[in-house]
C-alpha atoms as a PDB file:
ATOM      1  CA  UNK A   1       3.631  20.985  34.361  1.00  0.00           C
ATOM      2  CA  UNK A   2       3.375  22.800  37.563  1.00  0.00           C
ATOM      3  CA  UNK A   3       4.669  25.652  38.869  1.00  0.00           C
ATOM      4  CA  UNK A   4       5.343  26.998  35.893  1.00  0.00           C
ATOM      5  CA  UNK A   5       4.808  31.232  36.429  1.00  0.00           C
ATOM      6  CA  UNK A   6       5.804  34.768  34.083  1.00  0.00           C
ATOM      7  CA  UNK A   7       7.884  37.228  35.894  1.00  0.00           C
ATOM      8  CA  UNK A   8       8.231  39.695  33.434  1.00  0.00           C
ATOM      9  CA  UNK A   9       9.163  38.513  29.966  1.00  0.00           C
ATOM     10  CA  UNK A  10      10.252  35.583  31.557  1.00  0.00           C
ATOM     11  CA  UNK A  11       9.145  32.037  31.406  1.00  0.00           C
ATOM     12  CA  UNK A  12      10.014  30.578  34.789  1.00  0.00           C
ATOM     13  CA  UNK A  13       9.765  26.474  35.450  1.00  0.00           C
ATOM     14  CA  UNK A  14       9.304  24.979  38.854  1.00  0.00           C
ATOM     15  CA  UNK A  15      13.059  24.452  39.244  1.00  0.00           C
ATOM     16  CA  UNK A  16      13.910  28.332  38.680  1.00  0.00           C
ATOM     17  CA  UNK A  17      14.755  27.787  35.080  1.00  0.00           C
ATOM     18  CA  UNK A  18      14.297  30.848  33.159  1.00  0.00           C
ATOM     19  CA  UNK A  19      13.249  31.748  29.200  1.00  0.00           C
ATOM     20  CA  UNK A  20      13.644  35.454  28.263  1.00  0.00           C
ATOM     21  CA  UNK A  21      10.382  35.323  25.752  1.00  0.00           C
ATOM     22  CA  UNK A  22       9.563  39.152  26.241  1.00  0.00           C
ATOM     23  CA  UNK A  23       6.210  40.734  27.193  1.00  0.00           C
ATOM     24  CA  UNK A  24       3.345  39.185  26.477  1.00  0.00           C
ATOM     25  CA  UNK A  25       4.525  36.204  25.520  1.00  0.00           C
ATOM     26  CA  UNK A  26       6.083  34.515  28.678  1.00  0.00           C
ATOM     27  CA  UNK A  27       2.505  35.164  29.898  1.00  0.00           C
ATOM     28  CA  UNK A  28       0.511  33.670  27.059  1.00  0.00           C
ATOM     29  CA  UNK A  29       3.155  30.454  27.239  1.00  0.00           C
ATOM     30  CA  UNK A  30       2.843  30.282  31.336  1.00  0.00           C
ATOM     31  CA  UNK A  31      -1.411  30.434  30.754  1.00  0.00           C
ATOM     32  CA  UNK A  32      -1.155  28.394  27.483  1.00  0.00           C
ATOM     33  CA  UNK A  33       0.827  25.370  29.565  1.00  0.00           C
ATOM     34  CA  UNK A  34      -1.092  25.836  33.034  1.00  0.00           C
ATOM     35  CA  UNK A  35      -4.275  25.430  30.714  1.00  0.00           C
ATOM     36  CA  UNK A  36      -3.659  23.500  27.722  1.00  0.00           C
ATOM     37  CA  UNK A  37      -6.647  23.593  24.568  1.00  0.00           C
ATOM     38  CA  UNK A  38      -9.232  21.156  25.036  1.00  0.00           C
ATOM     39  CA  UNK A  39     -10.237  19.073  21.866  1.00  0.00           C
ATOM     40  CA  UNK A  40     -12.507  21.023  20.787  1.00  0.00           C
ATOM     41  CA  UNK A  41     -10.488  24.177  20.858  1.00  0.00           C
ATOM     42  CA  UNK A  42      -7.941  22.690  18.781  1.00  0.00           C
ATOM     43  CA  UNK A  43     -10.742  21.825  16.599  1.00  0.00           C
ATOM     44  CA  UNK A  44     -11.792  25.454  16.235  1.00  0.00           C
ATOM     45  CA  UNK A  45     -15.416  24.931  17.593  1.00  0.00           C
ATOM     46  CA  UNK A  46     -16.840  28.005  19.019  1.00  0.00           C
ATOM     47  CA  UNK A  47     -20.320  28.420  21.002  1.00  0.00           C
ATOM     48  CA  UNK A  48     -23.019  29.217  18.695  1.00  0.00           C
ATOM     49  CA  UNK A  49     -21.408  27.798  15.591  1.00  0.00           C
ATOM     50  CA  UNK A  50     -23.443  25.497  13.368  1.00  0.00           C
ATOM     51  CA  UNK A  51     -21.867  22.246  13.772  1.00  0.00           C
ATOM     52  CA  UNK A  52     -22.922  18.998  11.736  1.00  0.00           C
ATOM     53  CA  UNK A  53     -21.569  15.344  12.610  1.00  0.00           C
ATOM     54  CA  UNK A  54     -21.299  12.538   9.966  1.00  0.00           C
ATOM     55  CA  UNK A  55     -20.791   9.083  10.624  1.00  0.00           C
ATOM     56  CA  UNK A  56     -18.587   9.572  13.961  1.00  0.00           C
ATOM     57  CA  UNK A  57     -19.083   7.003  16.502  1.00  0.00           C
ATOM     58  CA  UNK A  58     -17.470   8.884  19.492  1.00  0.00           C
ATOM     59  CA  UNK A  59     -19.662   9.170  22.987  1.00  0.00           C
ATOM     60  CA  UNK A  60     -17.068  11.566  24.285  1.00  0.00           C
ATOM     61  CA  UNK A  61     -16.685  14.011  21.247  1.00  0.00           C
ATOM     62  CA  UNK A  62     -20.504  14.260  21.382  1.00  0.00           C
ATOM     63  CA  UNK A  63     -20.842  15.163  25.135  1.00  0.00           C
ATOM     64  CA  UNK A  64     -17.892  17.455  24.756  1.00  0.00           C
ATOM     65  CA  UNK A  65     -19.819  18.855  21.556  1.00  0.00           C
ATOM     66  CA  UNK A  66     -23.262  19.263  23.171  1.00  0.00           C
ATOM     67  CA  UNK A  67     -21.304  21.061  25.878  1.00  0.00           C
ATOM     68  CA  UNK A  68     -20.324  23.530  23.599  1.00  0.00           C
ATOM     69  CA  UNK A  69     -23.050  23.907  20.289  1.00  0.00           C
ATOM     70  CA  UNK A  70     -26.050  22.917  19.569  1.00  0.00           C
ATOM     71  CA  UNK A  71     -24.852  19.965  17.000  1.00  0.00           C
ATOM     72  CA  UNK A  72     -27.383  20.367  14.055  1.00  0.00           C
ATOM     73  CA  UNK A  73     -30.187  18.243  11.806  1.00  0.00           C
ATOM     74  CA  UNK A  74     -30.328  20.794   8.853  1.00  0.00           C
ATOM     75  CA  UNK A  75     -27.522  20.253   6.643  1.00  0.00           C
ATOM     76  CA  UNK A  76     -26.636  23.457   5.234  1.00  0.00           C
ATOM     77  CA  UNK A  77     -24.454  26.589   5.846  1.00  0.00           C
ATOM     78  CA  UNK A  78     -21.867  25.097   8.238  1.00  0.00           C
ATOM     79  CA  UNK A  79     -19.427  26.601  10.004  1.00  0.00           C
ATOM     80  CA  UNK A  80     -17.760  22.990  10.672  1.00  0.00           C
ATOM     81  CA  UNK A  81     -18.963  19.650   9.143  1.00  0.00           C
ATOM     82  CA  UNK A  82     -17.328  16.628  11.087  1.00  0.00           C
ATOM     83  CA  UNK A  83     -17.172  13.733   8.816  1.00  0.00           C
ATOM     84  CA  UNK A  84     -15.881  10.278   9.368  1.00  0.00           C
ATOM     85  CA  UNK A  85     -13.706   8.440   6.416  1.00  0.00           C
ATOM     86  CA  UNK A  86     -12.059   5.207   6.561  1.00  0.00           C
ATOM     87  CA  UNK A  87     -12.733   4.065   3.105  1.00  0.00           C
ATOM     88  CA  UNK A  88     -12.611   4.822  -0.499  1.00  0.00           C
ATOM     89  CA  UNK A  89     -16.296   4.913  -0.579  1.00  0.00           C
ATOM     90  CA  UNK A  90     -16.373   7.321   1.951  1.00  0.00           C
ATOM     91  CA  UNK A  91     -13.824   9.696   0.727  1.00  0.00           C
ATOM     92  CA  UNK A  92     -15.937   9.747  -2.548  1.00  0.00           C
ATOM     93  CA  UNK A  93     -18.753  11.631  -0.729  1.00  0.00           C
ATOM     94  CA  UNK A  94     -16.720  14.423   0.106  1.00  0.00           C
ATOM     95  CA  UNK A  95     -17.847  16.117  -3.104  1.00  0.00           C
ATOM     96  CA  UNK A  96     -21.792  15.619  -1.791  1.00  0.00           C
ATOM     97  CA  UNK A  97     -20.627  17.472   1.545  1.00  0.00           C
ATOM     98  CA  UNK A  98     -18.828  20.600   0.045  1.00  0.00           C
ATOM     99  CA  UNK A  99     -22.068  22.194  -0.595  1.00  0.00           C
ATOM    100  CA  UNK A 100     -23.120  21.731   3.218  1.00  0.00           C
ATOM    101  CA  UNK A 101     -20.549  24.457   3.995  1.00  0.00           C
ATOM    102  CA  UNK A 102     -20.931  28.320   4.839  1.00  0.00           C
ATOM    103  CA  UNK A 103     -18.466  29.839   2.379  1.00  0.00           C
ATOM    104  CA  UNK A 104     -16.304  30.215   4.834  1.00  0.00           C
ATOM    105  CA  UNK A 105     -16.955  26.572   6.876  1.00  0.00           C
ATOM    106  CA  UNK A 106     -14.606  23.622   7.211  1.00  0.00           C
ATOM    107  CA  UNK A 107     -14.762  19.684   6.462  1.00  0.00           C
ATOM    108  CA  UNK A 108     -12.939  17.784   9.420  1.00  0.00           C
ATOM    109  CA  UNK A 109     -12.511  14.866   7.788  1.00  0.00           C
ATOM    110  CA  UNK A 110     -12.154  12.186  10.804  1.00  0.00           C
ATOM    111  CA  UNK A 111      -9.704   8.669   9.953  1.00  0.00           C
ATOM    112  CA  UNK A 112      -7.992   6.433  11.742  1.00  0.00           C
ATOM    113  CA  UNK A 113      -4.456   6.740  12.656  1.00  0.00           C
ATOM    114  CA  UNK A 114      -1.515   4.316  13.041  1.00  0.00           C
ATOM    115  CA  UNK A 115      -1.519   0.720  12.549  1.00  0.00           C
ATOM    116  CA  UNK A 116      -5.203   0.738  11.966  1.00  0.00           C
ATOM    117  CA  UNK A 117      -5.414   3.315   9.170  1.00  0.00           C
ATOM    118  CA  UNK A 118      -7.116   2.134   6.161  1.00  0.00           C
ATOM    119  CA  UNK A 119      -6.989   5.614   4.648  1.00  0.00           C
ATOM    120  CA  UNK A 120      -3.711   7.128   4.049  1.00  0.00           C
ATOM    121  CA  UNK A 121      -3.569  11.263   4.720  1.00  0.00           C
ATOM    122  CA  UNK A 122      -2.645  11.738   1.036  1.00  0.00           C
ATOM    123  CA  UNK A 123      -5.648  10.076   0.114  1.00  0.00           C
ATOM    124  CA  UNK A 124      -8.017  12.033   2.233  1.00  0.00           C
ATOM    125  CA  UNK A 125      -5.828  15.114   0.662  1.00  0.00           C
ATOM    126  CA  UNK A 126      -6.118  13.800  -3.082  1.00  0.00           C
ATOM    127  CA  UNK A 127     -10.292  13.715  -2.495  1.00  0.00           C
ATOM    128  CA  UNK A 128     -10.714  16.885  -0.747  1.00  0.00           C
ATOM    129  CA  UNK A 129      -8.354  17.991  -3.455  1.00  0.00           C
ATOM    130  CA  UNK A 130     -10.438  17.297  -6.236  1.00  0.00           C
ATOM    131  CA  UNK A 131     -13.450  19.040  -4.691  1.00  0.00           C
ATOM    132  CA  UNK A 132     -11.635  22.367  -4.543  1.00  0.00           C
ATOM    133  CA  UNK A 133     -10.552  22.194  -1.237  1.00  0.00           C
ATOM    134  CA  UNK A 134      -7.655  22.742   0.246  1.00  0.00           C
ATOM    135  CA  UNK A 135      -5.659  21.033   3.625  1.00  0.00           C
ATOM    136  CA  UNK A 136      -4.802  23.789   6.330  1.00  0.00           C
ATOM    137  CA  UNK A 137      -4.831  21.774   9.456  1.00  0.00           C
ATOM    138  CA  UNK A 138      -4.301  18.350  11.110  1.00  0.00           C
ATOM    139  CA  UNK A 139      -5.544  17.523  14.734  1.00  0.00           C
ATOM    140  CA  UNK A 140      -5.365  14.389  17.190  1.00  0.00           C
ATOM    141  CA  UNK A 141      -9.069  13.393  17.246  1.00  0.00           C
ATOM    142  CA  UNK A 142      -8.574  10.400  19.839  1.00  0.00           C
ATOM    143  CA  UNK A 143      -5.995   8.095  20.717  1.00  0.00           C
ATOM    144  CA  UNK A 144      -7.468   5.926  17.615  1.00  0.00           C
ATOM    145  CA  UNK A 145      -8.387   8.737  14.981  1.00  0.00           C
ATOM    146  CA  UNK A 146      -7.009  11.704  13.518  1.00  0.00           C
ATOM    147  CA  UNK A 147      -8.389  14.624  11.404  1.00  0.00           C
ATOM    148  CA  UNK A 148      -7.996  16.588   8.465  1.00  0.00           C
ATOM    149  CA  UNK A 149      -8.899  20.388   7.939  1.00  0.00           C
ATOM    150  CA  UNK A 150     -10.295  21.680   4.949  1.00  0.00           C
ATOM    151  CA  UNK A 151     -11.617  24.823   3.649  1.00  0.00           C
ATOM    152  CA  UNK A 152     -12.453  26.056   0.152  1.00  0.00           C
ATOM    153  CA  UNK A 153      -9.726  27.598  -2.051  1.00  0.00           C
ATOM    154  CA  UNK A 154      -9.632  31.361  -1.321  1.00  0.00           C
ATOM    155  CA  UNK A 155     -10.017  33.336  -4.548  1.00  0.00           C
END
């Protein structure tokens, strides 16, 4: 969308349309449209994080990765751990990837979507699930995949 500008704490569209948001936000929703989150924002990958991929077959996510982080060999204290999962076999490793985290890292666990899905979301939940982890965000991978969030169980 072009044109679109804050006056104030206004949100103000290309045909003089206005949206009384209030200060900061009409700014942080003009910047936030003007420059919308790359994939790997949405993603949460940060420069300098350790980053593992599994399985993913995905030219693109891989220059956009290499872009961003180093992706690494060594298995082990990850901040993120992308793993693909179309199958029951597949979900059934999640358990073996768990201890590949940092306390704090994430499983993105990377399925297709749509027609083509052979893995239904509350499967992918019900595996994670029984590992001790816990769902907290879903994200577009590609026009074919999406992905699942996870995260240990706080406490």
């Amino acid at each position: 969308m072009a044109g679109i500008r804050a006056e104030g704490g206004d949100l103000v569209l290309a045909d003089g349309s206005r949206f009384t948001l209030g200060e900061p936000f009409a700014g942080r929703w003009a910047e936030a449209i003007a420059n919308p989150p790359g994939r790997l924002d949405k993603l949460g990958v940060k420069p300098g994080m350790r980053v593992a991929v599994l399985d993913i077959d995905d030219a693109p996510f891989f220059s956009e990765l290499i872009q961003r982080t180093q992706p690494m060999n060594e298995f082990s204290e990850l901040d993120i751990l992308f793993y693909a999962a179309d199958d029951a076999s597949a979900l059934a490793r999640i358990g073996e990837l768990v201890p590949m985290l940092a306390p704090r890292g994430a499983l993105w666990v990377v399925s297709r979507k749509g027609k083509a899905a052979t893995v239904k979301d509350v499967q992918v939940m019900a595996a994670a699930k029984a590992h001790g982890l816990v769902d907290n965000k879903v994200c577009s991978f590609s026009d074919t995949h999406t992905a699942l969030r996870f995260t240990r169980r706080k406490g």
